[in-house]
C-alpha atoms as a PDB file:
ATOM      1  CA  UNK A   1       0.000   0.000   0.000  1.00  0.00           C
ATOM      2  CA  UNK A   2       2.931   2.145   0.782  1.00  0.00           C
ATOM      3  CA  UNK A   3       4.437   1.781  -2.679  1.00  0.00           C
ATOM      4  CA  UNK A   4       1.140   2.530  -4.522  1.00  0.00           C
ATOM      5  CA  UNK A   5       0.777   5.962  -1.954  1.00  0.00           C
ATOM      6  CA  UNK A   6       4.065   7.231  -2.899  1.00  0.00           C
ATOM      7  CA  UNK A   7       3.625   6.324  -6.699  1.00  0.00           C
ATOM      8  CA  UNK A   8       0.212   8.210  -7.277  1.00  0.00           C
ATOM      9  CA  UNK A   9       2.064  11.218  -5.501  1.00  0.00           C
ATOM     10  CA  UNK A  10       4.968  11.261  -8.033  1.00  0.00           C
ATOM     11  CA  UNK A  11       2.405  10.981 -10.600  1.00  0.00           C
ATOM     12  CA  UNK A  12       0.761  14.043  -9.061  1.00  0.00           C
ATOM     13  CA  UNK A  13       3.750  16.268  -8.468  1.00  0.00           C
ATOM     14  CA  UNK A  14       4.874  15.224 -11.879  1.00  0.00           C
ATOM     15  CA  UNK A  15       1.721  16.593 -13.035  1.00  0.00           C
ATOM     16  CA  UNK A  16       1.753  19.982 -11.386  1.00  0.00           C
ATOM     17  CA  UNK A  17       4.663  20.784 -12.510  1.00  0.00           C
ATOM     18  CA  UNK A  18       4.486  20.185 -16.298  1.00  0.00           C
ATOM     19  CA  UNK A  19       2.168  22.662 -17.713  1.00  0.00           C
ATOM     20  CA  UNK A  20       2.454  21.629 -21.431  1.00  0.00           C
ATOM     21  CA  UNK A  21      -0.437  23.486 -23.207  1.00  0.00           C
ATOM     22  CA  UNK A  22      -2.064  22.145 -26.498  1.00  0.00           C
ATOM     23  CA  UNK A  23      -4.853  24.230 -28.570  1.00  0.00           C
ATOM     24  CA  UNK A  24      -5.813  25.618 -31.826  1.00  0.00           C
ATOM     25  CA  UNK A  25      -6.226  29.156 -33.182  1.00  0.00           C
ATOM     26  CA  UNK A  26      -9.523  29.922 -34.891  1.00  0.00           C
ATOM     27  CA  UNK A  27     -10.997  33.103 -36.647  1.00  0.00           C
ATOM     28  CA  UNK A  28     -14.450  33.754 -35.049  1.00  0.00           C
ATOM     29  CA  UNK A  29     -16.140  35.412 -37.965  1.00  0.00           C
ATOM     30  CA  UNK A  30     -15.011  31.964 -40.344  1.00  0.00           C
ATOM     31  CA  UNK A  31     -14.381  29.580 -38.372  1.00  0.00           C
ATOM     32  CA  UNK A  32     -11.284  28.837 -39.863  1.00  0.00           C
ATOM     33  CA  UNK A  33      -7.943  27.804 -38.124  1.00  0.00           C
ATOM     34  CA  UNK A  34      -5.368  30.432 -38.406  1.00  0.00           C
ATOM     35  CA  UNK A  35      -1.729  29.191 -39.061  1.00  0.00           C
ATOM     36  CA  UNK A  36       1.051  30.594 -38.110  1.00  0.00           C
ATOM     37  CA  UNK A  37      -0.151  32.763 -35.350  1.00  0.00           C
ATOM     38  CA  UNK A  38       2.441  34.222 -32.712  1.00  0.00           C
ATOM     39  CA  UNK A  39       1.832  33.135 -29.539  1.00  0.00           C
ATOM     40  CA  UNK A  40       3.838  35.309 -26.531  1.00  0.00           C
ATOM     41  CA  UNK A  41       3.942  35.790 -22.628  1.00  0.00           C
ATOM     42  CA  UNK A  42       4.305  39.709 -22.171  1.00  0.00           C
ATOM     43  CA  UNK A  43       7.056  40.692 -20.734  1.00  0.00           C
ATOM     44  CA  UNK A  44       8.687  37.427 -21.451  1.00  0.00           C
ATOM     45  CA  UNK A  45      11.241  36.679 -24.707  1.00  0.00           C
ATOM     46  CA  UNK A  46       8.861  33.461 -25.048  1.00  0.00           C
ATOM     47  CA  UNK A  47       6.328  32.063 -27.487  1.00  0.00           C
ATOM     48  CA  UNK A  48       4.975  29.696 -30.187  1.00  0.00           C
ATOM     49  CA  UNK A  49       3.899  29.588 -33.101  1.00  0.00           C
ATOM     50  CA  UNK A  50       0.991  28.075 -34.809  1.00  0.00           C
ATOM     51  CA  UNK A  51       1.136  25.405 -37.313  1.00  0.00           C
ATOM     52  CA  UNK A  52      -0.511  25.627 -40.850  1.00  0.00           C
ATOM     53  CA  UNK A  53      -3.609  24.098 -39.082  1.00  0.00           C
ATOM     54  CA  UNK A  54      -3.700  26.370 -36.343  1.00  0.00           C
ATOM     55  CA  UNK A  55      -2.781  24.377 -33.836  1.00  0.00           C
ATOM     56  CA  UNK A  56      -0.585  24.960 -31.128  1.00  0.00           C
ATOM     57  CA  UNK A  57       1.650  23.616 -28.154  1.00  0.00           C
ATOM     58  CA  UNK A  58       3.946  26.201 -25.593  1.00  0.00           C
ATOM     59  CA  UNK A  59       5.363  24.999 -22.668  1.00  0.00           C
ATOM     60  CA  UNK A  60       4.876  27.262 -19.385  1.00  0.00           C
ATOM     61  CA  UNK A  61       6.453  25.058 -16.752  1.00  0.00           C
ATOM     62  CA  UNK A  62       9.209  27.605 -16.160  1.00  0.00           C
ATOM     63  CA  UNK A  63       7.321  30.756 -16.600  1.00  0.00           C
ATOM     64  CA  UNK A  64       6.050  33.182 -14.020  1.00  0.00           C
ATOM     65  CA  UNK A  65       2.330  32.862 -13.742  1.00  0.00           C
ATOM     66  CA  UNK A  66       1.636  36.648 -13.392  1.00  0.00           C
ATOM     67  CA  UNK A  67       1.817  37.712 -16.663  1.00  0.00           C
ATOM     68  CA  UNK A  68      -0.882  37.227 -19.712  1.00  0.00           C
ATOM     69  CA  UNK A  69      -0.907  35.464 -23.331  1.00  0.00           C
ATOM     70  CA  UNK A  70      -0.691  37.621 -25.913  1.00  0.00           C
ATOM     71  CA  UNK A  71      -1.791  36.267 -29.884  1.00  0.00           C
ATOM     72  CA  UNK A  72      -0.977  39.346 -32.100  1.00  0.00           C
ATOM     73  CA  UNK A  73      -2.019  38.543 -35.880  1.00  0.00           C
ATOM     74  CA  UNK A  74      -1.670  41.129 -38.446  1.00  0.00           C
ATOM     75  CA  UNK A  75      -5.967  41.370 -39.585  1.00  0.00           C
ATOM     76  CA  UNK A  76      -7.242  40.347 -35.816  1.00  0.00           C
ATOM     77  CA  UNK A  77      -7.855  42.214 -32.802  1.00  0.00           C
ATOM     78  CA  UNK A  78      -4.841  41.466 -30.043  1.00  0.00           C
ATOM     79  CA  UNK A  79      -5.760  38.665 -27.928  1.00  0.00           C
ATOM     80  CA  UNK A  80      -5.059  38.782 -23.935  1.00  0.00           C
ATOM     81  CA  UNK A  81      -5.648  36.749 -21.103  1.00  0.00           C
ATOM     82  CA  UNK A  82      -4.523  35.849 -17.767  1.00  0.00           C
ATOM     83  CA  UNK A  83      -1.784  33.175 -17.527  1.00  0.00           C
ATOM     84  CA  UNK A  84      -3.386  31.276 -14.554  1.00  0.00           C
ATOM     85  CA  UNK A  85      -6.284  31.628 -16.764  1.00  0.00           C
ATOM     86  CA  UNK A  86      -5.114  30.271 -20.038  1.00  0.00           C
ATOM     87  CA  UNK A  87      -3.421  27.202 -18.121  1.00  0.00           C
ATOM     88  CA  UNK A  88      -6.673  26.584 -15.993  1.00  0.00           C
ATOM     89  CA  UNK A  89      -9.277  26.904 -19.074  1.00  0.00           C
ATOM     90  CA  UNK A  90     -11.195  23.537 -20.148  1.00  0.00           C
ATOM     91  CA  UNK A  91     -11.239  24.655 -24.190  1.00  0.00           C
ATOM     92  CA  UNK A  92      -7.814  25.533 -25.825  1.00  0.00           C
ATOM     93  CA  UNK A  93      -9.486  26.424 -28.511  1.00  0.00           C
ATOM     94  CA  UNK A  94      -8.850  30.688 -29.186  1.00  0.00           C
ATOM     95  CA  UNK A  95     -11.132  32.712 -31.243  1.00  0.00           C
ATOM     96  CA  UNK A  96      -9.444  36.061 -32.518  1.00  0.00           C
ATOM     97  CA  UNK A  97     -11.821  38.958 -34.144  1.00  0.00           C
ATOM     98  CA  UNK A  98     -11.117  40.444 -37.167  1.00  0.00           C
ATOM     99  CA  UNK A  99     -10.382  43.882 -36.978  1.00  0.00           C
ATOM    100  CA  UNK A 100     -11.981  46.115 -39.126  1.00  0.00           C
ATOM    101  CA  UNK A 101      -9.863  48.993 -40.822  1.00  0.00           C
ATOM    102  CA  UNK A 102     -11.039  52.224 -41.975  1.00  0.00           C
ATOM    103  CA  UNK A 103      -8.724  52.774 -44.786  1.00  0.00           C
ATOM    104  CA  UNK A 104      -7.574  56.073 -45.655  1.00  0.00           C
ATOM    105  CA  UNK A 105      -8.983  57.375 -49.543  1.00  0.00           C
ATOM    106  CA  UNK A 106      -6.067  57.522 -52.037  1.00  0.00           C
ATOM    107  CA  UNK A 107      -6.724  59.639 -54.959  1.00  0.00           C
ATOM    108  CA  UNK A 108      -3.987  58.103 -57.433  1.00  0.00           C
ATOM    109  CA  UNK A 109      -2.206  60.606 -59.758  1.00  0.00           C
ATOM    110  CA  UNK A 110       1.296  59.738 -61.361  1.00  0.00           C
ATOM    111  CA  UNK A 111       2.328  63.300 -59.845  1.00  0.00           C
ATOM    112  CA  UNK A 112       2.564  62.486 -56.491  1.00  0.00           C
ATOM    113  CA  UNK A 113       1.605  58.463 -55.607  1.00  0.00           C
ATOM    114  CA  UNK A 114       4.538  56.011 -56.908  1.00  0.00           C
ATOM    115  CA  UNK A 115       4.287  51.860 -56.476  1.00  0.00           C
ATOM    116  CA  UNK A 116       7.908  50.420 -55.780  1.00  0.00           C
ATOM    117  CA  UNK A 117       9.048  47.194 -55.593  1.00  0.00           C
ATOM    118  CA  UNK A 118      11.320  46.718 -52.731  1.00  0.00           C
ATOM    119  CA  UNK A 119      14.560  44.476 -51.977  1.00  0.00           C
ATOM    120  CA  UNK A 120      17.764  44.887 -53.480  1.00  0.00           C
ATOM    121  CA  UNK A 121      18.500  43.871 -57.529  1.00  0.00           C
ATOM    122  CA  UNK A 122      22.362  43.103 -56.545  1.00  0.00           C
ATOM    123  CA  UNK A 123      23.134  39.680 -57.263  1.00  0.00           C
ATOM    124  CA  UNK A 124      25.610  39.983 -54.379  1.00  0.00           C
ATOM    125  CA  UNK A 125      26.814  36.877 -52.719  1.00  0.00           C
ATOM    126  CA  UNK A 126      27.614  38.455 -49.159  1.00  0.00           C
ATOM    127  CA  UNK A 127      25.461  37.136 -46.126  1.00  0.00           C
ATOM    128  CA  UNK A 128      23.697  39.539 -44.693  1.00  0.00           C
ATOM    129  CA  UNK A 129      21.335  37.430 -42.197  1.00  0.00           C
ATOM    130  CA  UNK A 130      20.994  33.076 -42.336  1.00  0.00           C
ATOM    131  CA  UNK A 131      18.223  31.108 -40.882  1.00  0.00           C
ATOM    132  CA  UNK A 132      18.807  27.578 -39.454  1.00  0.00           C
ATOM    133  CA  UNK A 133      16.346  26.126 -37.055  1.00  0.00           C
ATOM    134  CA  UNK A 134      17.999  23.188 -36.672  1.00  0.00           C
ATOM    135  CA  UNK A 135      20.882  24.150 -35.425  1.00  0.00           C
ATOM    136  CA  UNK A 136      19.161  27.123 -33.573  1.00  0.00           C
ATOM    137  CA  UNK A 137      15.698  27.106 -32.610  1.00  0.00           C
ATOM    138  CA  UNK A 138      15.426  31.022 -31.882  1.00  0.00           C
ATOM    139  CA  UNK A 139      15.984  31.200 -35.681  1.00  0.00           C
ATOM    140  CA  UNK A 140      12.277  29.900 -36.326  1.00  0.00           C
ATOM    141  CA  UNK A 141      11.185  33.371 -34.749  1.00  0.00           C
ATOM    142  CA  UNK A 142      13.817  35.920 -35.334  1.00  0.00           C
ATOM    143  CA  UNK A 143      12.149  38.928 -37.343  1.00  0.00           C
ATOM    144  CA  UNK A 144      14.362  40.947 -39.516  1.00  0.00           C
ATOM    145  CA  UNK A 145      13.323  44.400 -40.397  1.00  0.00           C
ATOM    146  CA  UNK A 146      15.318  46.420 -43.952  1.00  0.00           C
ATOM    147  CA  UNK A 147      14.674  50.252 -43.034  1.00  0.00           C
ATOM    148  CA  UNK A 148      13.660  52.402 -46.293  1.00  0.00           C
ATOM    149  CA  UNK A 149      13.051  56.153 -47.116  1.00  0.00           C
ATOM    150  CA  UNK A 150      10.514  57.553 -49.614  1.00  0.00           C
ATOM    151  CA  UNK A 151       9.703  61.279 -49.582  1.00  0.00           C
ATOM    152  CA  UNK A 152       6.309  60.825 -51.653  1.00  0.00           C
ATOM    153  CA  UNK A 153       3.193  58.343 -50.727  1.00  0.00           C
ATOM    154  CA  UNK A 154       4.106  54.992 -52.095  1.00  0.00           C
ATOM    155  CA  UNK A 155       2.240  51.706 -52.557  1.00  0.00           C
ATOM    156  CA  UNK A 156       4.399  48.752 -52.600  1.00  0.00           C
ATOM    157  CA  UNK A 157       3.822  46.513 -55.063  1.00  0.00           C
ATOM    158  CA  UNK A 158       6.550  43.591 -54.718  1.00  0.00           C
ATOM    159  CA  UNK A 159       9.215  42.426 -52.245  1.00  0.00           C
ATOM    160  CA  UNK A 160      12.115  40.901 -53.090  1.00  0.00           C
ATOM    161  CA  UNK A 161      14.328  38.787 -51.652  1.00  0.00           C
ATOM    162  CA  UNK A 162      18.178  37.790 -52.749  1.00  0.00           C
ATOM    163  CA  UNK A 163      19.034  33.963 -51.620  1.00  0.00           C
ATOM    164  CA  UNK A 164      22.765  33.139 -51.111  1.00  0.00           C
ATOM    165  CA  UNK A 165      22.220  30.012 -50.675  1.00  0.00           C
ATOM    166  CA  UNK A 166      18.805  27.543 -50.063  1.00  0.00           C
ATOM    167  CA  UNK A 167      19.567  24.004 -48.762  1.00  0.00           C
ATOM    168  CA  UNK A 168      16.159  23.457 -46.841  1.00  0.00           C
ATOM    169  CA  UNK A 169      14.634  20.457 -46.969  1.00  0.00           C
ATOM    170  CA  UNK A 170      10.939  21.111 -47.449  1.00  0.00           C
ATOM    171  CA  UNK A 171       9.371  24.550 -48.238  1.00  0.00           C
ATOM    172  CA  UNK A 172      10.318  27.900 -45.610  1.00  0.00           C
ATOM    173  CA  UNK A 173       6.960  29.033 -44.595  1.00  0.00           C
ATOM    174  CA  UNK A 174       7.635  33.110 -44.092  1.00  0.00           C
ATOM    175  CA  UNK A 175       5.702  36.408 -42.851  1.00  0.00           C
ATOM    176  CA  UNK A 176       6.534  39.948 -44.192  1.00  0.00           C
ATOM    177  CA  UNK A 177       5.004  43.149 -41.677  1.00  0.00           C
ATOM    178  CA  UNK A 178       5.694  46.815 -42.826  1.00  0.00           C
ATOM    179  CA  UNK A 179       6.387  48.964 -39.868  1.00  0.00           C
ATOM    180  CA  UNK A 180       6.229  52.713 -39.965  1.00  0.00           C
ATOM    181  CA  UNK A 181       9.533  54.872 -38.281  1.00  0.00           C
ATOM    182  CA  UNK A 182       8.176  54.033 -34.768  1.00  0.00           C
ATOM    183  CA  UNK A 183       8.128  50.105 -35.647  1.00  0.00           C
ATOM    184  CA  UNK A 184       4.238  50.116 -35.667  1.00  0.00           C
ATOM    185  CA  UNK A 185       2.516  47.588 -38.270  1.00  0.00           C
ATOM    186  CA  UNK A 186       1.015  49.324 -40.902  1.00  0.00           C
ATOM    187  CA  UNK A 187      -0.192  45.982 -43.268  1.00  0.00           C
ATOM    188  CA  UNK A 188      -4.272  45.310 -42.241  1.00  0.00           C
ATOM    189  CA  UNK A 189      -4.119  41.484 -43.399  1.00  0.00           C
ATOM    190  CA  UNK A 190      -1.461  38.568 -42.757  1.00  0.00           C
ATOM    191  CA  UNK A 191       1.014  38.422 -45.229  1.00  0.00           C
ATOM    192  CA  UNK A 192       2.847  35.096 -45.774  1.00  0.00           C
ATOM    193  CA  UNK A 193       4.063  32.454 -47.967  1.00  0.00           C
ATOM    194  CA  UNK A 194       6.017  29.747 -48.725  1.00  0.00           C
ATOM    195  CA  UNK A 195       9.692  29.481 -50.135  1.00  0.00           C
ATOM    196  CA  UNK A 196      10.591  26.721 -52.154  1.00  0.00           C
ATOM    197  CA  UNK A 197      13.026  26.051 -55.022  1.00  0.00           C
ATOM    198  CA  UNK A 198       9.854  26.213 -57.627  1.00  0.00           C
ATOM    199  CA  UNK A 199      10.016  30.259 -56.450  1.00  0.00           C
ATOM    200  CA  UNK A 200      13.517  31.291 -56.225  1.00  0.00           C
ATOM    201  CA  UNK A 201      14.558  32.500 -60.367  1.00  0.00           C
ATOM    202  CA  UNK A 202      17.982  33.303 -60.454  1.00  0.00           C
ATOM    203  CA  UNK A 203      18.515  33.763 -56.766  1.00  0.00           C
ATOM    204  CA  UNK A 204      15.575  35.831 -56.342  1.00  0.00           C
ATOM    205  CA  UNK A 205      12.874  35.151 -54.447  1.00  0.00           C
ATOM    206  CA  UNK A 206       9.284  37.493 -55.152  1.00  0.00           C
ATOM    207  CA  UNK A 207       6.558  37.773 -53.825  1.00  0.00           C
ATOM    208  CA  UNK A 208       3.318  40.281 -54.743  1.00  0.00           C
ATOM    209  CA  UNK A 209       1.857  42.262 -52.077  1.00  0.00           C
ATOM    210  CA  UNK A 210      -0.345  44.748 -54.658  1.00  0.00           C
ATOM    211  CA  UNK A 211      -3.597  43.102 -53.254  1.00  0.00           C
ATOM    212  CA  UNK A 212      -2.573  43.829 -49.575  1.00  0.00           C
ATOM    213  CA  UNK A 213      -2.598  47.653 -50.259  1.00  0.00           C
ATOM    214  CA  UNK A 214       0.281  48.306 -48.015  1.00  0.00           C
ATOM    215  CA  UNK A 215       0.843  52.322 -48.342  1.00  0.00           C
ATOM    216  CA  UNK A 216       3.611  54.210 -46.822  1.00  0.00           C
ATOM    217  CA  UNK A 217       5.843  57.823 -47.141  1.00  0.00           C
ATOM    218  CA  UNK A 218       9.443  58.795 -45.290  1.00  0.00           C
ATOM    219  CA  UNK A 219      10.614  56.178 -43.006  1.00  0.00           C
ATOM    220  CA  UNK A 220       9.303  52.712 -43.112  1.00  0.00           C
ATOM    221  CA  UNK A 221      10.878  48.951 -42.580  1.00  0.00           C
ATOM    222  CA  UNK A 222      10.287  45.642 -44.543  1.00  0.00           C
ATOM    223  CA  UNK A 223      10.702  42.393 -42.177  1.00  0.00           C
ATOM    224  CA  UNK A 224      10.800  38.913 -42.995  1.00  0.00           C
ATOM    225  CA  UNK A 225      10.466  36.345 -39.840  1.00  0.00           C
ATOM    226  CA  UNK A 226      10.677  32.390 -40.514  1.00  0.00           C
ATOM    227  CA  UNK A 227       7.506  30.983 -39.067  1.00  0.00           C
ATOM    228  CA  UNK A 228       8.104  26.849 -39.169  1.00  0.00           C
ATOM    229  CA  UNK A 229      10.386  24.364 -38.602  1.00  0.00           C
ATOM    230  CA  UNK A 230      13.106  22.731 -41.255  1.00  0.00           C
ATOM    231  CA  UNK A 231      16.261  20.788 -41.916  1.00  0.00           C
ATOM    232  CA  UNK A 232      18.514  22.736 -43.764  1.00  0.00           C
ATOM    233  CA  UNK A 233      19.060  26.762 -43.897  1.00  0.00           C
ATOM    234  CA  UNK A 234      18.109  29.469 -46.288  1.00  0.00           C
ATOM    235  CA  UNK A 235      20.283  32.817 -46.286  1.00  0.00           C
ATOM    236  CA  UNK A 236      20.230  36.015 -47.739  1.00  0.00           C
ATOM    237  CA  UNK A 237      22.389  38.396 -49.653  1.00  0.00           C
ATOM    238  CA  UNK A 238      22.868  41.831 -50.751  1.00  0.00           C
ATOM    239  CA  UNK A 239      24.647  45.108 -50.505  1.00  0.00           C
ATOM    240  CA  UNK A 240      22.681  46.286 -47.494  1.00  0.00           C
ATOM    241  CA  UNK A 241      24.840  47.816 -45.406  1.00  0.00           C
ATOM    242  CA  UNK A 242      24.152  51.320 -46.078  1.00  0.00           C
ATOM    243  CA  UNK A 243      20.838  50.248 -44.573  1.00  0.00           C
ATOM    244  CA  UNK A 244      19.606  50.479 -41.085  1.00  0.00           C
ATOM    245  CA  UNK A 245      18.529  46.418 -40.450  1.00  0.00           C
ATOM    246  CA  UNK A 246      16.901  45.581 -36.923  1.00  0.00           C
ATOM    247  CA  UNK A 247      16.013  42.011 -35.925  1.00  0.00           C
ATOM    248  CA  UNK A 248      13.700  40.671 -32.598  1.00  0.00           C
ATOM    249  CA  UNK A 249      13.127  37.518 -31.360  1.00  0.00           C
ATOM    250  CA  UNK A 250       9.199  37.244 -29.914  1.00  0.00           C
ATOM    251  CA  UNK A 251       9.047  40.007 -27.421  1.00  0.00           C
ATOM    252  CA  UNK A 252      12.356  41.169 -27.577  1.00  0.00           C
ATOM    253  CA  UNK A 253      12.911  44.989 -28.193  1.00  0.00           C
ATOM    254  CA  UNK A 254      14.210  45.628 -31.725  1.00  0.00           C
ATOM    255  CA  UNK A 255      17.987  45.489 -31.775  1.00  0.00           C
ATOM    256  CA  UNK A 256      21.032  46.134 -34.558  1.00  0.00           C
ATOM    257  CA  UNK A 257      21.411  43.721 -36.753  1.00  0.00           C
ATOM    258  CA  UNK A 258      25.611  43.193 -36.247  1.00  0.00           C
END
């Protein structure tokens, strides 16, 4: 009887003190899963991300339980709640709101409104930043942000990307933001995609954003942030060092790229 005792209360402690937590990310309005979804702890340089599914799985053994979830998804209202009460909760299942935009009226004349395309066209093989969860897992949600400068209104039309070199083993899954000069998002829908070897013509990597309408004028940053898991690395080139480049990982405050 003794032996049984103490082995239900191992069980138990064992139990208390892992606080795995499994769910899914849904939008209300749909009903549709929403992949690749930041999860965070404020105040905390710790997250997860959602998979293409939606679904989700952060472990908060080791975190202080005084803080909140946070589930910030460019298109959706934030999401907040209570740590004890996230962990406690019977349904891991999160329903975010879309948020509805009032978007400014452009009148469009070729005087004064201009649509770029933005990257860099040198075919320079320099690295400037490489991504390679499996060697480190921060790299699955570092966020690299390209500052830029425009004096006149501008709608961007494509991004581009340079790749050095791309050795990954199954497709890159990625999410571009546009920040204004005080790193606040300025994009009103999710933008992301996939890189694979089908997309990358002669070491360029584009993608079309001219559905998105992303505007912006003066001071404004371009990030790219890997969003899954992969064997293998991807990394990026150009002649960007005459360019202010900032990188983050989850919560993090925005730092110099080296």
């Amino acid at each position: 009887m003794k032996n049984i005792f103490t082995f239900c209360f191992f069980w138990a402690v064992l139990s208390i003190q892992s606080q795995v937590i499994s769910g899914k990310i849904v939008s209300k309005e749909e009903q549709l899963p929403i992949p690749f979804a930041k999860i965070t702890v404020e105040d905390q340089n710790f997250g997860a991300i959602t998979d293409k599914e939606g679904n989700f799985k952060i472990d908060l053994t080791s975190i202080p339980k005084g803080g909140q979830i946070k589930i910030n998804v460019p298109g959706y209202e934030v999401y907040r709640q209570p740590l004890k009460d996230f962990i406690s909760s019977d349904t891991k299942s999160i329903y975010l709101k879309e948020k509805f935009n009032t978007i400014e009226e452009v009148v469009i004349t070729n005087q004064y409104i201009q649509k770029k395309n933005w990257g860099n066209d040198s075919k320079n093989k320099n690295i400037l930043i490489g991504h390679d969860p499996s060697k480190n897992e921060n790299d699955r949600s570092k966020e690299v942000a390209l500052k830029f400068k425009n004096k006149r209104k501008l709608k961007i039309e494509k991004i581009h990307l340079n790749i050095a070199r791309f050795d990954a083993k199954s497709p890159v899954f990625v999410r571009f933001n546009v920040y204004d000069a005080q790193m606040n998002s300025i994009v009103t829908e999710d933008v992301f995609d996939e890189i694979w070897t089908d997309k990358i013509i002669d070491d360029t990597y584009t993608l079309d954003v001219s559905k998105y309408n992303i505007w912006a004028k003066g001071e404004f940053f371009v990030s790219l942030q890997i969003l899954n898991y992969f064997e293998g690395s991807i990394y990026l080139s150009g002649s960007l060092m005459g360019q202010k480049a900032l990188y983050r990982n989850f919560n993090e405050d925005w730092k110099d790229v080296p």
